[in-house]
C-alpha atoms as a PDB file:
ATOM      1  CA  UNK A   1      -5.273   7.362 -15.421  1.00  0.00           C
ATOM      2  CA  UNK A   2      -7.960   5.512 -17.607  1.00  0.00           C
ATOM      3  CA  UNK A   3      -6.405   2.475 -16.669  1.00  0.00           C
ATOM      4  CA  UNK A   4      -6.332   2.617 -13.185  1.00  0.00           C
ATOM      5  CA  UNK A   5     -10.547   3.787 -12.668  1.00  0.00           C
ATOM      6  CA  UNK A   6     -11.550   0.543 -14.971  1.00  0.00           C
ATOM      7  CA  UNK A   7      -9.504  -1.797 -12.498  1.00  0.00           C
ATOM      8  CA  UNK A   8     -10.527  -0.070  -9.749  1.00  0.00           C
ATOM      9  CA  UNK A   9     -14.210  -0.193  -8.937  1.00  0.00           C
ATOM     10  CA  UNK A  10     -16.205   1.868  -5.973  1.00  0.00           C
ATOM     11  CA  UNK A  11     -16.859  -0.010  -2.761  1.00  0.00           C
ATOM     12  CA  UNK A  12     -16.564   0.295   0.868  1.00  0.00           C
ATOM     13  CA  UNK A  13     -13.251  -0.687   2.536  1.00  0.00           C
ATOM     14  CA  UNK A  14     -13.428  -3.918   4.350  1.00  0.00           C
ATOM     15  CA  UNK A  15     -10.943  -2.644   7.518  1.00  0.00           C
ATOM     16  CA  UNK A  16     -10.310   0.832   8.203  1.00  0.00           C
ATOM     17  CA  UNK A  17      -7.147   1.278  10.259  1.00  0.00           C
ATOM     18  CA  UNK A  18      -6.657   5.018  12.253  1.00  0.00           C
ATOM     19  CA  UNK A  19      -2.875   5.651  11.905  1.00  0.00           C
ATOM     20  CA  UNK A  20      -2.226   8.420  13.948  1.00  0.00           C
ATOM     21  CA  UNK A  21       0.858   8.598  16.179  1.00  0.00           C
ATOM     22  CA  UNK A  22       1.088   4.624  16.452  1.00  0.00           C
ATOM     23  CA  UNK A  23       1.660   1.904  13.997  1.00  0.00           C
ATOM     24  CA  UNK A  24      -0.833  -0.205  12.449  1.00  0.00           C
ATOM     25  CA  UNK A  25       1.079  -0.024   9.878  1.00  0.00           C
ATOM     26  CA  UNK A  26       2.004  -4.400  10.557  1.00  0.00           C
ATOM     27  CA  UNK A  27      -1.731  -5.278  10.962  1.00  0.00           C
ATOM     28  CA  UNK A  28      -2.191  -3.395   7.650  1.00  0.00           C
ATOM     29  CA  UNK A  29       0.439  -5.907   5.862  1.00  0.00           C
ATOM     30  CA  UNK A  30      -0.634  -8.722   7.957  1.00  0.00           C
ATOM     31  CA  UNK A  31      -4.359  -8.107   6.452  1.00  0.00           C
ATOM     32  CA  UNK A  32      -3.084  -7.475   2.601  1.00  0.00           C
ATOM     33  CA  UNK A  33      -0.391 -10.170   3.013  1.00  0.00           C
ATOM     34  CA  UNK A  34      -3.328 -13.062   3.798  1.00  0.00           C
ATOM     35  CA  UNK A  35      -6.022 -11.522   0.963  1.00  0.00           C
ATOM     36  CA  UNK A  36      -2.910 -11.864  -1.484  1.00  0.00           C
ATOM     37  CA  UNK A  37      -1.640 -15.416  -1.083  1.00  0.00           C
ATOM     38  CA  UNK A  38      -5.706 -16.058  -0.460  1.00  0.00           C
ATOM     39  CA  UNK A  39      -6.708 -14.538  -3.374  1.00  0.00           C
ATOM     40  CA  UNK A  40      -9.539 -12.708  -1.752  1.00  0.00           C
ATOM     41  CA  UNK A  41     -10.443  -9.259  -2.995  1.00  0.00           C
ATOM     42  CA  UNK A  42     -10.223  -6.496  -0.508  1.00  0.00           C
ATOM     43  CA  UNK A  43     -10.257  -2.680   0.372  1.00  0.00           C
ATOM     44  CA  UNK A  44      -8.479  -1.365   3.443  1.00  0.00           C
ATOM     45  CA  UNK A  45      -8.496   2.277   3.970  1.00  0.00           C
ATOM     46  CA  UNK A  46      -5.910   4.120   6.352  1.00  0.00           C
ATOM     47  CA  UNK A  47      -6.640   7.553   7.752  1.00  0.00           C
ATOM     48  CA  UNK A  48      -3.126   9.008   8.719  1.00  0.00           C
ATOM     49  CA  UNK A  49      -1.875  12.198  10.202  1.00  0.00           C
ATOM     50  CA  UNK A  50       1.650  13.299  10.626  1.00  0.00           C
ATOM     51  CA  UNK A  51       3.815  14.578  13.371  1.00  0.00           C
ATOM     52  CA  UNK A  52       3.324  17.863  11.539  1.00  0.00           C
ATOM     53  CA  UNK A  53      -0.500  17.672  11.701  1.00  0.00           C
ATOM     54  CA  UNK A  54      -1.419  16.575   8.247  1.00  0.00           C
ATOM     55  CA  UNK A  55      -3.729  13.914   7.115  1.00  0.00           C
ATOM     56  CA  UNK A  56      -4.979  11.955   4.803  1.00  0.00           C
ATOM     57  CA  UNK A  57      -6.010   8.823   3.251  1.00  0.00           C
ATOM     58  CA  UNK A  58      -4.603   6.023   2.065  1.00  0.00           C
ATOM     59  CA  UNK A  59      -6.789   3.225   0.252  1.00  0.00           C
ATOM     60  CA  UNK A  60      -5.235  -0.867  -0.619  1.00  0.00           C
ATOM     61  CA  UNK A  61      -7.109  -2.545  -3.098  1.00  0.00           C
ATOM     62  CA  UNK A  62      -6.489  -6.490  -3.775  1.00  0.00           C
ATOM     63  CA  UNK A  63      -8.470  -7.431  -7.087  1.00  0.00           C
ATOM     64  CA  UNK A  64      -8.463 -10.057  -9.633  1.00  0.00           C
ATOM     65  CA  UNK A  65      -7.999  -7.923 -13.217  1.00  0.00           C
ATOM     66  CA  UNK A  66      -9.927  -8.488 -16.777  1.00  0.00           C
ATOM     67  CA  UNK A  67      -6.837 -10.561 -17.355  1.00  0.00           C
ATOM     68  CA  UNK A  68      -6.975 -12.827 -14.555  1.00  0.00           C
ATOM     69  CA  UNK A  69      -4.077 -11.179 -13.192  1.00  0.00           C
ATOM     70  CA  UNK A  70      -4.369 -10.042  -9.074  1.00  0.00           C
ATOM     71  CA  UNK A  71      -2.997  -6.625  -8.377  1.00  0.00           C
ATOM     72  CA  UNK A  72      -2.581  -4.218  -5.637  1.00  0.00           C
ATOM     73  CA  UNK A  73      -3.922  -0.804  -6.088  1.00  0.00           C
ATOM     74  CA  UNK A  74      -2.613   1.921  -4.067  1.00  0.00           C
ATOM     75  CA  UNK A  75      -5.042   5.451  -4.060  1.00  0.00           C
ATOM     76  CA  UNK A  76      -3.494   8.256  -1.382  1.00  0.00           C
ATOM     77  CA  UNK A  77      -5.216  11.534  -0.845  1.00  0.00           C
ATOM     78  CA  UNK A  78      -4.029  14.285   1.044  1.00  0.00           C
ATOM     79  CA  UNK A  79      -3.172  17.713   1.406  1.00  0.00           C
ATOM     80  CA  UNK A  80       0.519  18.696   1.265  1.00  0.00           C
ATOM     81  CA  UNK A  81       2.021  21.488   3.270  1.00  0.00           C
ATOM     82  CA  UNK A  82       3.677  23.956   1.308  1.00  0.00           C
ATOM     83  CA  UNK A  83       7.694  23.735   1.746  1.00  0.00           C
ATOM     84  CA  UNK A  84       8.468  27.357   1.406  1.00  0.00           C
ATOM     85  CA  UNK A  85       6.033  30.240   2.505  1.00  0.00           C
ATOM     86  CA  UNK A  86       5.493  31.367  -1.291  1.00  0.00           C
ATOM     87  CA  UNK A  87       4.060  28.177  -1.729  1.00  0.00           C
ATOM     88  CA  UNK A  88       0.663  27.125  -0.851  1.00  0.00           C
ATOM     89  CA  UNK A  89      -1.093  23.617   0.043  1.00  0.00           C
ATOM     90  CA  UNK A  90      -1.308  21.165  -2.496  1.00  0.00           C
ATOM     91  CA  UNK A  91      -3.748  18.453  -3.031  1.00  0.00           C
ATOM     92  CA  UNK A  92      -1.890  15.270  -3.458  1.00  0.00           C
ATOM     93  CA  UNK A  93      -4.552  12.320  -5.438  1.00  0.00           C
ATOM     94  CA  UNK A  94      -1.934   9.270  -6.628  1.00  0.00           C
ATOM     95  CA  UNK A  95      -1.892   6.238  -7.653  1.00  0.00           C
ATOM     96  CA  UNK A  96       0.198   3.015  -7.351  1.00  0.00           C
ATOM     97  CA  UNK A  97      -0.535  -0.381  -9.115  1.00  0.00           C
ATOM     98  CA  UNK A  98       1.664  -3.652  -8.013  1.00  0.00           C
ATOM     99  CA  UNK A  99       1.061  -6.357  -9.438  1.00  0.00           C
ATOM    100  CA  UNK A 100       3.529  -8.657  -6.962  1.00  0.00           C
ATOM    101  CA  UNK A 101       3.706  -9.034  -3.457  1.00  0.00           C
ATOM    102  CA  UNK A 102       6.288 -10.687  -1.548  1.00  0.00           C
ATOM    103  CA  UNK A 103       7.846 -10.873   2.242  1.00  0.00           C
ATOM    104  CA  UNK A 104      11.103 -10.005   2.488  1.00  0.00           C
ATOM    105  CA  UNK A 105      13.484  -9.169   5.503  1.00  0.00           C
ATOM    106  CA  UNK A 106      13.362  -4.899   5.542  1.00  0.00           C
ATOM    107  CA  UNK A 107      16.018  -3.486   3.478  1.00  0.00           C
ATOM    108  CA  UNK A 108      18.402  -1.084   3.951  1.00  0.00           C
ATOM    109  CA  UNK A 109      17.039   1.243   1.968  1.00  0.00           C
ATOM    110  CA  UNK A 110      13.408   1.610   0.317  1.00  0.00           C
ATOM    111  CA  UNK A 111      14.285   1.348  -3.515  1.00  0.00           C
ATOM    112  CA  UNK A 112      16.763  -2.073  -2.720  1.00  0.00           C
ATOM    113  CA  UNK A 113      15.290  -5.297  -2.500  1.00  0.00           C
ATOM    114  CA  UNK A 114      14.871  -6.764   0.520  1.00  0.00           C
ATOM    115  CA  UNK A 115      15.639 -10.999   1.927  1.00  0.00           C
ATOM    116  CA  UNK A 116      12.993 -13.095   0.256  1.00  0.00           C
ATOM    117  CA  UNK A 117      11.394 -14.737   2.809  1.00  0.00           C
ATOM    118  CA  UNK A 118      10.088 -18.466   2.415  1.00  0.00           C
ATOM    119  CA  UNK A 119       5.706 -18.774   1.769  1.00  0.00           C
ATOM    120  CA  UNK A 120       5.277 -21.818   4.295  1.00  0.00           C
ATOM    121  CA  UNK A 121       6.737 -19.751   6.873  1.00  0.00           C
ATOM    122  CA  UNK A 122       4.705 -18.619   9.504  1.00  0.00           C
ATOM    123  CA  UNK A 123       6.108 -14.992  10.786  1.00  0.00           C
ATOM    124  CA  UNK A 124       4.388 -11.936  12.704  1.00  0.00           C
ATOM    125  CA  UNK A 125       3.875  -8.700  10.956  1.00  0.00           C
ATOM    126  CA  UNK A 126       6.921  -7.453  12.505  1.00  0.00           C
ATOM    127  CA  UNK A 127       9.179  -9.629  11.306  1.00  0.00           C
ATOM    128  CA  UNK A 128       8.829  -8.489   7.408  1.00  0.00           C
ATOM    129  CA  UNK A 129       7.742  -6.220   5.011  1.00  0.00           C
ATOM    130  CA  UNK A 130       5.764  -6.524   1.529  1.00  0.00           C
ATOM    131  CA  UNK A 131       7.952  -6.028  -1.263  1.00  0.00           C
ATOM    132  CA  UNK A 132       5.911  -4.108  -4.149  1.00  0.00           C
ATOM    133  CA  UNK A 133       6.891  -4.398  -7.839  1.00  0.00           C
ATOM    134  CA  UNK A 134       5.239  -3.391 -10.851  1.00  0.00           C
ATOM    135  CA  UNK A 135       4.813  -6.043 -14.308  1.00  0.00           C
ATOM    136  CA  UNK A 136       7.921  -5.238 -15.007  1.00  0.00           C
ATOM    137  CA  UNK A 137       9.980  -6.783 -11.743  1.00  0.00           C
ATOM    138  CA  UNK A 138      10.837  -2.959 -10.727  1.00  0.00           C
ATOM    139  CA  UNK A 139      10.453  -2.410  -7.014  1.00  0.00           C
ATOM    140  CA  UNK A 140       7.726  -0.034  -6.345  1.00  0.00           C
ATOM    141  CA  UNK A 141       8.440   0.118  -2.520  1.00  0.00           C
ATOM    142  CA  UNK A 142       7.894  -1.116   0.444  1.00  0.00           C
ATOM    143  CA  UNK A 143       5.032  -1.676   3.006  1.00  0.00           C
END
């Protein structure tokens, strides 16, 4: 986790979207999508809750590493329900690092990679997702 807190730094989120019921979840790629191809660094934060009455938050980080290399960090904090009643709430605190973005058409399913979608394009939030993969070309997920 070293690695994450040095590329990380402390600073107040630029946008804060309220997910609750509804879904910002398109302005929130909108907003990432233009401070990646922009190269603008950038915090969003998202406070959520759930159907089942949990919340949380999730922070998006777009920053320019030591290496000259942009990134996206991903931070989500939250409590977890327990799934059985032996177990109790559990603090959830992870981390997710992608270091591509692209648009793609929404897959099928979450781990499969989606229609690449063309830069010069112009297309609403609605009409794609952001395709997250580590250094490696592994897709991370989707957004």
């Amino acid at each position: 986790m070293l690695f994450v807190e040095a590329l990380v730094s402390a600073r107040a989120a630029d946008i804060v979207f309220n997910e609750g019921y509804g879904d910002d979840r398109p302005q929130l790629r909108q907003w990432l999508w233009r401070r990646w191809t922009h190269h603008r660094d950038g915090t969003a934060l998202v406070k959520w809750i759930t159907v089942e009455g949990e919340s949380g938050t999730t922070e998006y980080t777009v920053a320019k590493g030591s290496s000259g290399a942009w990134y996206l960090s991903i931070h989500r904090q939250a409590w977890r329900r327990p799934t059985r009643d032996s177990d109790s709430a559990q603090w959830e605190d992870s981390w997710l690092i992608a270091h591509s973005l692209s648009r793609t058409k929404e897959p099928y399913h979450d781990d499969w990679a989606g229609t690449p979608i063309q830069y010069s394009r112009p297309l609403p939030a609605r009409k794609f997702v952001l395709e997250l993969k580590d250094q490696e070309g592994k897709i991370l997920g989707h957004i």
